[in-house]
Protein backbone atom coordinates (compact mmCIF):
# COMPACT_ATOMS: atom_id res chain seq x y z
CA UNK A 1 9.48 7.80 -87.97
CA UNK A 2 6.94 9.28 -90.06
CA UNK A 3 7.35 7.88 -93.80
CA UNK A 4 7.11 11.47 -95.38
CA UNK A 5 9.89 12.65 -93.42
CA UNK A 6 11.72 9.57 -94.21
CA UNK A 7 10.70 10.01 -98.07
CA UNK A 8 12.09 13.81 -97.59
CA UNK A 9 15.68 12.36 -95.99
CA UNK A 10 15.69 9.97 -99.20
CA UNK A 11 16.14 12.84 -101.62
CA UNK A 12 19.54 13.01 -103.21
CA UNK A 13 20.85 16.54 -102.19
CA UNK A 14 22.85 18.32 -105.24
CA UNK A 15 26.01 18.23 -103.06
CA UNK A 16 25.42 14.18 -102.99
CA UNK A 17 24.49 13.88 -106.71
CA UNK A 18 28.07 15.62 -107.40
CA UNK A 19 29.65 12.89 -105.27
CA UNK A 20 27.41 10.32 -107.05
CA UNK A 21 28.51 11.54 -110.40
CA UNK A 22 31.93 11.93 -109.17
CA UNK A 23 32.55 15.69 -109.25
CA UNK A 24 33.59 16.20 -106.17
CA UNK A 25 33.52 15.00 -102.78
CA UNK A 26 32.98 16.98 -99.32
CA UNK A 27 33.42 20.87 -100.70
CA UNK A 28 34.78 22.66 -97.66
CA UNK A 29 33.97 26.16 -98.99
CA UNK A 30 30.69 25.26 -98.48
CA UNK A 31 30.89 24.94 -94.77
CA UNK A 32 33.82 26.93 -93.55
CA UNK A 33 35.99 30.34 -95.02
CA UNK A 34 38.44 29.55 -92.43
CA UNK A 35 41.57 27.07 -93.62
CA UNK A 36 41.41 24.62 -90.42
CA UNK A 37 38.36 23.01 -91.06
CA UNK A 38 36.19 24.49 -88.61
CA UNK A 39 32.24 23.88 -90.14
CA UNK A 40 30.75 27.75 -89.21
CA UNK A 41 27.72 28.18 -88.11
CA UNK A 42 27.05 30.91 -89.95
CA UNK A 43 27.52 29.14 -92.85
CA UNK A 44 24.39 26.63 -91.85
CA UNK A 45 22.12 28.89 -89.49
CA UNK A 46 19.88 31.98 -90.70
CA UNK A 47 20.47 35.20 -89.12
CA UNK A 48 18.90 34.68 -85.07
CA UNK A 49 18.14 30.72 -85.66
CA UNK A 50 19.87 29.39 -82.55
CA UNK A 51 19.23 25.89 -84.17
CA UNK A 52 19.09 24.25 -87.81
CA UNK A 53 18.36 21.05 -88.80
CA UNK A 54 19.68 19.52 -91.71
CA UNK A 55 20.46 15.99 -93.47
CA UNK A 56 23.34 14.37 -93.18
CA UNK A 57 25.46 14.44 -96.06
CA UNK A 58 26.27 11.04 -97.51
CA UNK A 59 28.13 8.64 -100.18
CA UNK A 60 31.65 10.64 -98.92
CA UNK A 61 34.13 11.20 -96.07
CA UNK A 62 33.45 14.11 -94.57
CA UNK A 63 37.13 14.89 -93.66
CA UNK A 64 38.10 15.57 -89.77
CA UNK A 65 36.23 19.02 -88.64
CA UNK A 66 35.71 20.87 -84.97
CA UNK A 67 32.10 22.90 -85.15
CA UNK A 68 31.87 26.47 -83.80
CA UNK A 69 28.59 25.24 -82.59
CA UNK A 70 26.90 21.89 -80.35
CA UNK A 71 26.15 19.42 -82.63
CA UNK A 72 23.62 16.55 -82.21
CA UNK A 73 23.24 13.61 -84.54
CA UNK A 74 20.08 11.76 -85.21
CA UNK A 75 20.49 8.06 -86.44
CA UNK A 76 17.23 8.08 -88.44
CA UNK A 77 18.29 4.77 -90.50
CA UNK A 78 21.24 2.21 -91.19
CA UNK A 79 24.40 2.97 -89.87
CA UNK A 80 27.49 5.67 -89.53
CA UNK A 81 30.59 5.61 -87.80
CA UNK A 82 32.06 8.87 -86.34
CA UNK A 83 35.60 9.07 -85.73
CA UNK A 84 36.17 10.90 -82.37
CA UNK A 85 39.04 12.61 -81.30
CA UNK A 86 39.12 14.16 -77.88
CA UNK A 87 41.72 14.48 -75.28
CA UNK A 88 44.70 12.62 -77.23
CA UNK A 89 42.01 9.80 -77.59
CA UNK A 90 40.79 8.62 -80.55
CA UNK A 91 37.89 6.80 -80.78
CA UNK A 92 35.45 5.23 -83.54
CA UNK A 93 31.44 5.86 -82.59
CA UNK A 94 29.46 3.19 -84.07
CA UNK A 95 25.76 4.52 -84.88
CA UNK A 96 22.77 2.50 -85.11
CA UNK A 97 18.87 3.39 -86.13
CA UNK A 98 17.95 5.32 -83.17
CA UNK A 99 20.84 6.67 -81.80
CA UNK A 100 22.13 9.94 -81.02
CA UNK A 101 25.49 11.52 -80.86
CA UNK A 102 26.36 14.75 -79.02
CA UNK A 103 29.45 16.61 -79.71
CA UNK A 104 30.74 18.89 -78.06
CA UNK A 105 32.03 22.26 -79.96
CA UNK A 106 35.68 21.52 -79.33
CA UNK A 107 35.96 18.34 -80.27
CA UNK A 108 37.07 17.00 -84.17
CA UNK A 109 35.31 14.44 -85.79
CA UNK A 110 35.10 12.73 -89.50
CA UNK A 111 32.58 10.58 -90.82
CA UNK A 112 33.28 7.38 -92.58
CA UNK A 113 31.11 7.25 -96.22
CA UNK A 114 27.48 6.02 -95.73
CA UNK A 115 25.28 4.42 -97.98
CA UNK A 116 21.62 5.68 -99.80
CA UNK A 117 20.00 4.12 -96.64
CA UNK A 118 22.24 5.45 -93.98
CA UNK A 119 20.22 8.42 -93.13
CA UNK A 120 20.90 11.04 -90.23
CA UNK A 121 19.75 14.63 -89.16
CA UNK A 122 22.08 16.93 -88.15
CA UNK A 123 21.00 19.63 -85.17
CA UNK A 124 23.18 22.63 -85.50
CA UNK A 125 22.75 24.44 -82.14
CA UNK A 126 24.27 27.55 -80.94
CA UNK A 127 26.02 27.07 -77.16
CA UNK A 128 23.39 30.25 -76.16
CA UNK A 129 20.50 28.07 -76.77
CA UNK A 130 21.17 25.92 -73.70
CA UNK A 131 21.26 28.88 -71.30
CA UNK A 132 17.76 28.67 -69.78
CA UNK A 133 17.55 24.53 -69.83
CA UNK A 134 20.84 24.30 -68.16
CA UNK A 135 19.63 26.59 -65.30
CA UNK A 136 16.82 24.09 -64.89
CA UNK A 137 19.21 21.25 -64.56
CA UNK A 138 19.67 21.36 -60.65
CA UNK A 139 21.45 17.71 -60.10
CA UNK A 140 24.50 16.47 -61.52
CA UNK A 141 24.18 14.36 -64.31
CA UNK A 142 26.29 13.02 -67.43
CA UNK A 143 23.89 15.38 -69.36
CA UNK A 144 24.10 18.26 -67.04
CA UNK A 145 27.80 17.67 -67.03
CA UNK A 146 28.41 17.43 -71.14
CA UNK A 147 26.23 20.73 -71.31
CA UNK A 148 28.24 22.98 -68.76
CA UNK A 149 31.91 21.62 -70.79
CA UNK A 150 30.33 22.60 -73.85
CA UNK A 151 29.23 26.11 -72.77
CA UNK A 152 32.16 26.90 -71.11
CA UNK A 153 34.22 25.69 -73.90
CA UNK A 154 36.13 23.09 -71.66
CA UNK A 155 36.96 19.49 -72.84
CA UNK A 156 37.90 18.45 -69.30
CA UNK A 157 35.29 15.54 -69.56
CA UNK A 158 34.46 13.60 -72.48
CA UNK A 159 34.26 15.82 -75.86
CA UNK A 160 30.99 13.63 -76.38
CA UNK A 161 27.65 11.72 -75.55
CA UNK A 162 26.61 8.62 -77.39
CA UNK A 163 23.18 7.74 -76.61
CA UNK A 164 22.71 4.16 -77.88
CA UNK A 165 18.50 3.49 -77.89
């Protein structure tokens, strides 16, 4: 990974430098009006983005949360672990450098506290932003197969993909 990127991700946000100073931890206003914890992509996305990226916010737990939108995780350094809950299964998702986690838009998560070095990316991505790859996709696949749940809202298969590199 480029080292300017990586010198960007190493910033201290102001959300993280309240948790640092011990303010607060994970504000929930900030990502959600609704009272179930649902993180709202409106909330993260400018007006027509189909897809954000963002840091990963660290040094707290962020609390169990569904998304109203597909999100993919980026593993840029250290480690996380993702609590997964999908199905009446729950299951802990162990991230290394590298790796990437898709969830789907129906399924909860939380995120056990990381470290200074534990840097991710977040991709926010609106379900209509798949439309014209996943008419591309002729032949069944576990990616095919994770996209067309996630479109069509269904949690029939698994609620994720963990792509270990």
């Amino acid at each position: 990974m480029r080292q300017e990127l990586l010198e960007y991700l190493r910033r201290i946000t102001p959300e993280e430098q309240a948790i640092l100073d011990g303010r607060s931890g994970i504000r929930q206003e900030l990502y959600t009006s609704r009272r179930e914890f649902v993180v709202d992509s409106q909330r993260l996305l400018d007006q027509g983005r189909l897809i954000e990226i963002r840091p990963h916010t660290r040094f707290a737990h962020f609390p169990r949360h569904r998304h109203n939108y597909v999100e993919m995780v980026y593993q840029c350094t250290g480690r996380a672990a993702h609590i997964v809950e999908c199905g009446g299964r729950r299951e802990a998702i162990p991230l290394r450098a590298g790796d990437l986690l898709f969830l789907n838009q129906n399924v909860s998560h939380e995120i056990l506290p990381t470290a200074e070095e534990d840097l991710a990316v977040n991709f926010i991505i609106l379900p209509q932003f798949f439309s014209r790859p996943i008419s591309m996709i002729e032949r069944e696949n576990i990616l095919r197969d994770f996209l067309l749940d996630t479109l069509s809202g269904a949690v029939d298969g698994s609620g994720w993909l963990h792509i270990r590199t």
